[in-house]
N, C-alpha and C. Protein backbone atom coordinates (compact mmCIF):
# COMPACT_ATOMS: atom_id res chain seq x y z
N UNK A 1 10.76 -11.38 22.35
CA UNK A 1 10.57 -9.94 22.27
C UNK A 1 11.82 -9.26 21.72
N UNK A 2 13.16 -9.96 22.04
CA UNK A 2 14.45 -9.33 21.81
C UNK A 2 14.66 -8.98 19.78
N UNK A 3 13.78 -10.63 19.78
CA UNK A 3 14.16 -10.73 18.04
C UNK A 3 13.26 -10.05 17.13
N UNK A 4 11.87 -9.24 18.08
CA UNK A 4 10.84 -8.50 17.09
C UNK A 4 11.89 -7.08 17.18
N UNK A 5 12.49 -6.77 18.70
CA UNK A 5 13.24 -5.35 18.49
C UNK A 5 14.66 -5.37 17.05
N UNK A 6 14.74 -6.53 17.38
CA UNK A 6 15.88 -7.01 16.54
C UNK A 6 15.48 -6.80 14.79
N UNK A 7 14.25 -6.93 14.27
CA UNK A 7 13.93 -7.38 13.17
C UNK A 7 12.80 -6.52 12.80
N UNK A 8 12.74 -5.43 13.52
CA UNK A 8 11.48 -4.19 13.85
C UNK A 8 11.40 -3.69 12.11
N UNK A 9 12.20 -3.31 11.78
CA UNK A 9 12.36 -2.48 10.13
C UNK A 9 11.93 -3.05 9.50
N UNK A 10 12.78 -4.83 9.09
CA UNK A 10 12.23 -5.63 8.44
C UNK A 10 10.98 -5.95 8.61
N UNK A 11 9.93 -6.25 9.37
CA UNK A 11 9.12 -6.82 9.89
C UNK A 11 7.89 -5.57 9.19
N UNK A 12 8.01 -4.57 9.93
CA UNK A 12 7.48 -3.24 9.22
C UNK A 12 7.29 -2.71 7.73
N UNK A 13 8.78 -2.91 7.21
CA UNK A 13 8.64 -2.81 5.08
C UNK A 13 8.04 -4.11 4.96
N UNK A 14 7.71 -5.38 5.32
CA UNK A 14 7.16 -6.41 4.68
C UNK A 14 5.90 -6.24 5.02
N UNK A 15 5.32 -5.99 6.04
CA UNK A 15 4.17 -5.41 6.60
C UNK A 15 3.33 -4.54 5.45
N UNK A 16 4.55 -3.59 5.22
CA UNK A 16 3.88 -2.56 4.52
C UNK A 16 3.59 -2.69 2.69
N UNK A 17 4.97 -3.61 2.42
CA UNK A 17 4.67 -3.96 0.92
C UNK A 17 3.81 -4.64 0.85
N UNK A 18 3.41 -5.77 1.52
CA UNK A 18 2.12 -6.96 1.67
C UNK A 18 1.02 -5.84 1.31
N UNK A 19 0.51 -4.67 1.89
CA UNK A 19 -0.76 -3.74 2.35
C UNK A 19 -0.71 -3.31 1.02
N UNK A 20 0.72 -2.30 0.55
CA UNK A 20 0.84 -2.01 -0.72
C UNK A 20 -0.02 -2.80 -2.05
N UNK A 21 0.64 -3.34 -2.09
CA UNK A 21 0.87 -4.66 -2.90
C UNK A 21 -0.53 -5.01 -3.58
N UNK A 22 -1.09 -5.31 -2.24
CA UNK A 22 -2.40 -6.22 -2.30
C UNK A 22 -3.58 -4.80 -2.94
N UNK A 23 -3.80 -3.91 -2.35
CA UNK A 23 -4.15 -2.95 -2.31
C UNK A 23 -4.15 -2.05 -3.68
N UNK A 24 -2.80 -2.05 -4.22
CA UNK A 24 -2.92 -1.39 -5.67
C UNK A 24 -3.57 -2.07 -6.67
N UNK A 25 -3.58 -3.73 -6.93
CA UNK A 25 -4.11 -4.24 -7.81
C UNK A 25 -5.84 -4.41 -7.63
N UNK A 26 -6.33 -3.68 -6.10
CA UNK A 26 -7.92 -3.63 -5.93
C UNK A 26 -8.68 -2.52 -6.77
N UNK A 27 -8.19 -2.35 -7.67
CA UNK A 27 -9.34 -1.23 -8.45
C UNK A 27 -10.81 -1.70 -9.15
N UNK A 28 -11.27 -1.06 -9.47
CA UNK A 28 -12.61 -1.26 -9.84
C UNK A 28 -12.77 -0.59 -10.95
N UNK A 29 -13.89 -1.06 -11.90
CA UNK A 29 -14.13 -0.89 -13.37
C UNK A 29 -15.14 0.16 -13.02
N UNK A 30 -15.36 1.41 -13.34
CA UNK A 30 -16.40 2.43 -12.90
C UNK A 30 -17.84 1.89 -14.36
N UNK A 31 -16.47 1.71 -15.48
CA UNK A 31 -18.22 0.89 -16.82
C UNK A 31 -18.34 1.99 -17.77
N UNK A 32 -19.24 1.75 -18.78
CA UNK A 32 -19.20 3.16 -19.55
C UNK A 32 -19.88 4.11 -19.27
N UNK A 33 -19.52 5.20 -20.05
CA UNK A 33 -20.52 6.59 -19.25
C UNK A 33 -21.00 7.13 -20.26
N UNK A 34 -22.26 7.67 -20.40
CA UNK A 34 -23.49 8.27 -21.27
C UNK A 34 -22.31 9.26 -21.93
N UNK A 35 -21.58 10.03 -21.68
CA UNK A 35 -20.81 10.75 -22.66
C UNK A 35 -20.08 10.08 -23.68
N UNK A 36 -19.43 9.24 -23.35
CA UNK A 36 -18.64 8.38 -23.71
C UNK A 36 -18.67 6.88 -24.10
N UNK A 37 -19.57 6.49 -24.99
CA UNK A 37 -19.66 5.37 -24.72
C UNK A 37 -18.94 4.26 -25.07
N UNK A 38 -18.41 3.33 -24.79
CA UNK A 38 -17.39 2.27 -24.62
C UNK A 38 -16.28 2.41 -23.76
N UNK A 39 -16.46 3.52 -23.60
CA UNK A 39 -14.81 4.00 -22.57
C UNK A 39 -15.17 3.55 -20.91
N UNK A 40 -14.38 3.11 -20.56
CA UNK A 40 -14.32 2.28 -19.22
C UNK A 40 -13.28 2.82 -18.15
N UNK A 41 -13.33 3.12 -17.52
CA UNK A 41 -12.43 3.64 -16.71
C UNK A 41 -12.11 2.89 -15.25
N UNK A 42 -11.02 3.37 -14.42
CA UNK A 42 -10.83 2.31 -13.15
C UNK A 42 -10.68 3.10 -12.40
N UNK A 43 -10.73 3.10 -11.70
CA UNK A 43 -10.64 3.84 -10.61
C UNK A 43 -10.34 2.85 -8.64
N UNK A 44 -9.76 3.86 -7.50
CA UNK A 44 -9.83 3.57 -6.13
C UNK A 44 -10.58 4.13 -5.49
N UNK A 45 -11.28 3.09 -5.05
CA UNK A 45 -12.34 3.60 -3.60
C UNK A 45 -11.21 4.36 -2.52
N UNK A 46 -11.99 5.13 -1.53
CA UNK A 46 -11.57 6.17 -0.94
C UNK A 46 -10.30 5.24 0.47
N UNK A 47 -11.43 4.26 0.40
CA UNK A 47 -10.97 3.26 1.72
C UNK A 47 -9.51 2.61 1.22
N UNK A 48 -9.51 2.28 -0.05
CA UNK A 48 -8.23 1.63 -0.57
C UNK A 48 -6.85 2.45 -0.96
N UNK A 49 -7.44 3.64 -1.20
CA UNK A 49 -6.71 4.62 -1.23
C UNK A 49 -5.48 5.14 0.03
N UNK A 50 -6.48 4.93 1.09
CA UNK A 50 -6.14 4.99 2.70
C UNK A 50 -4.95 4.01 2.73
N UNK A 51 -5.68 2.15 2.61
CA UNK A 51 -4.57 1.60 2.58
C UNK A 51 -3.16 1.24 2.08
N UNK A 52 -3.51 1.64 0.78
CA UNK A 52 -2.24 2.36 0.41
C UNK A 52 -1.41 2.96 0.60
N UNK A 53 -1.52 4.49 0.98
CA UNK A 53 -0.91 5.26 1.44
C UNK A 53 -0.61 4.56 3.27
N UNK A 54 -1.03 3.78 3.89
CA UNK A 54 -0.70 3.76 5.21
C UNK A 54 0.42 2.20 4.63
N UNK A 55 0.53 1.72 3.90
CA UNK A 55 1.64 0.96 3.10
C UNK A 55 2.74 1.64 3.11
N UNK A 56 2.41 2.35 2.44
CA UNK A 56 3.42 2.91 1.93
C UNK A 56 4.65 3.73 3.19
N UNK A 57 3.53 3.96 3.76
CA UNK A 57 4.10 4.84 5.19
C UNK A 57 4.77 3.85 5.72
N UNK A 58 4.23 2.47 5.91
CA UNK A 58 4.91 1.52 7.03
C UNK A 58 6.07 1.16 6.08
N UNK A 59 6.55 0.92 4.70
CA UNK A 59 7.29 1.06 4.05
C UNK A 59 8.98 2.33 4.34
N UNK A 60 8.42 3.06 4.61
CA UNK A 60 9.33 4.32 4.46
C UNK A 60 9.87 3.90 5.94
N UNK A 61 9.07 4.00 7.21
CA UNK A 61 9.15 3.66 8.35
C UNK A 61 10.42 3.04 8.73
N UNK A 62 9.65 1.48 8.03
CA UNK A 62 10.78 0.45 7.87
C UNK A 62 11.78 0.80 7.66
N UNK A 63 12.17 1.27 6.55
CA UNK A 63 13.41 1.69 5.61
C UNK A 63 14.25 2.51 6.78
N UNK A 64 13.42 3.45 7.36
CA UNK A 64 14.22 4.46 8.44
C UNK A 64 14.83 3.60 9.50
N UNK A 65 14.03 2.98 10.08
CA UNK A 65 14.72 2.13 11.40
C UNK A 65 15.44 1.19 10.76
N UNK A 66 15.68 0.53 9.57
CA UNK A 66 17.03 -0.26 9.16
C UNK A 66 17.96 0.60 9.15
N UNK A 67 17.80 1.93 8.46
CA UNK A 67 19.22 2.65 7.73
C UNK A 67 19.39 3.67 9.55
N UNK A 68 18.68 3.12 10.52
CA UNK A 68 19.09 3.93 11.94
C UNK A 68 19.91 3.08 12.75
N UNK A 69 19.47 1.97 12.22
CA UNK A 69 20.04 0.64 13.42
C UNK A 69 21.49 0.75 12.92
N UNK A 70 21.96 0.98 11.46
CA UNK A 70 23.46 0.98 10.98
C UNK A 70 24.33 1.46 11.74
């Protein structure tokens, strides 16, 4: 328990880049559209969007409790 308090920041930004990470390269091809045709676009579902941003958060997090422990 001593070495998760010990390693809390770290443990947290890797946490959070892993979520990041994985998460940005999940987009989806939406296909062409009757206006436009051949144009393809990508887009994030609402849900992936979420995990992202909660990445990103455990990211910043991290970062705070390393640069607090100094």
């Amino acid at each position: 328990m001593q070495k998760i308090k010990t390693y809390l920041g770290e443990i947290l930004t890797a946490i959070g880049v892993a979520i990041s990470s994985y998460n940005i390269f999940n987009f989806q091809n939406h296909g062409g559209s009757a206006n436009l045709p051949g144009f393809e676009g990508y887009y994030y579902p609402s849900n992936i969007l979420l995990l992202i941003a909660i990445g990103f958060t455990l990211i910043t997090i991290g970062v705070l409790v390393i640069k607090n422990k100094k």
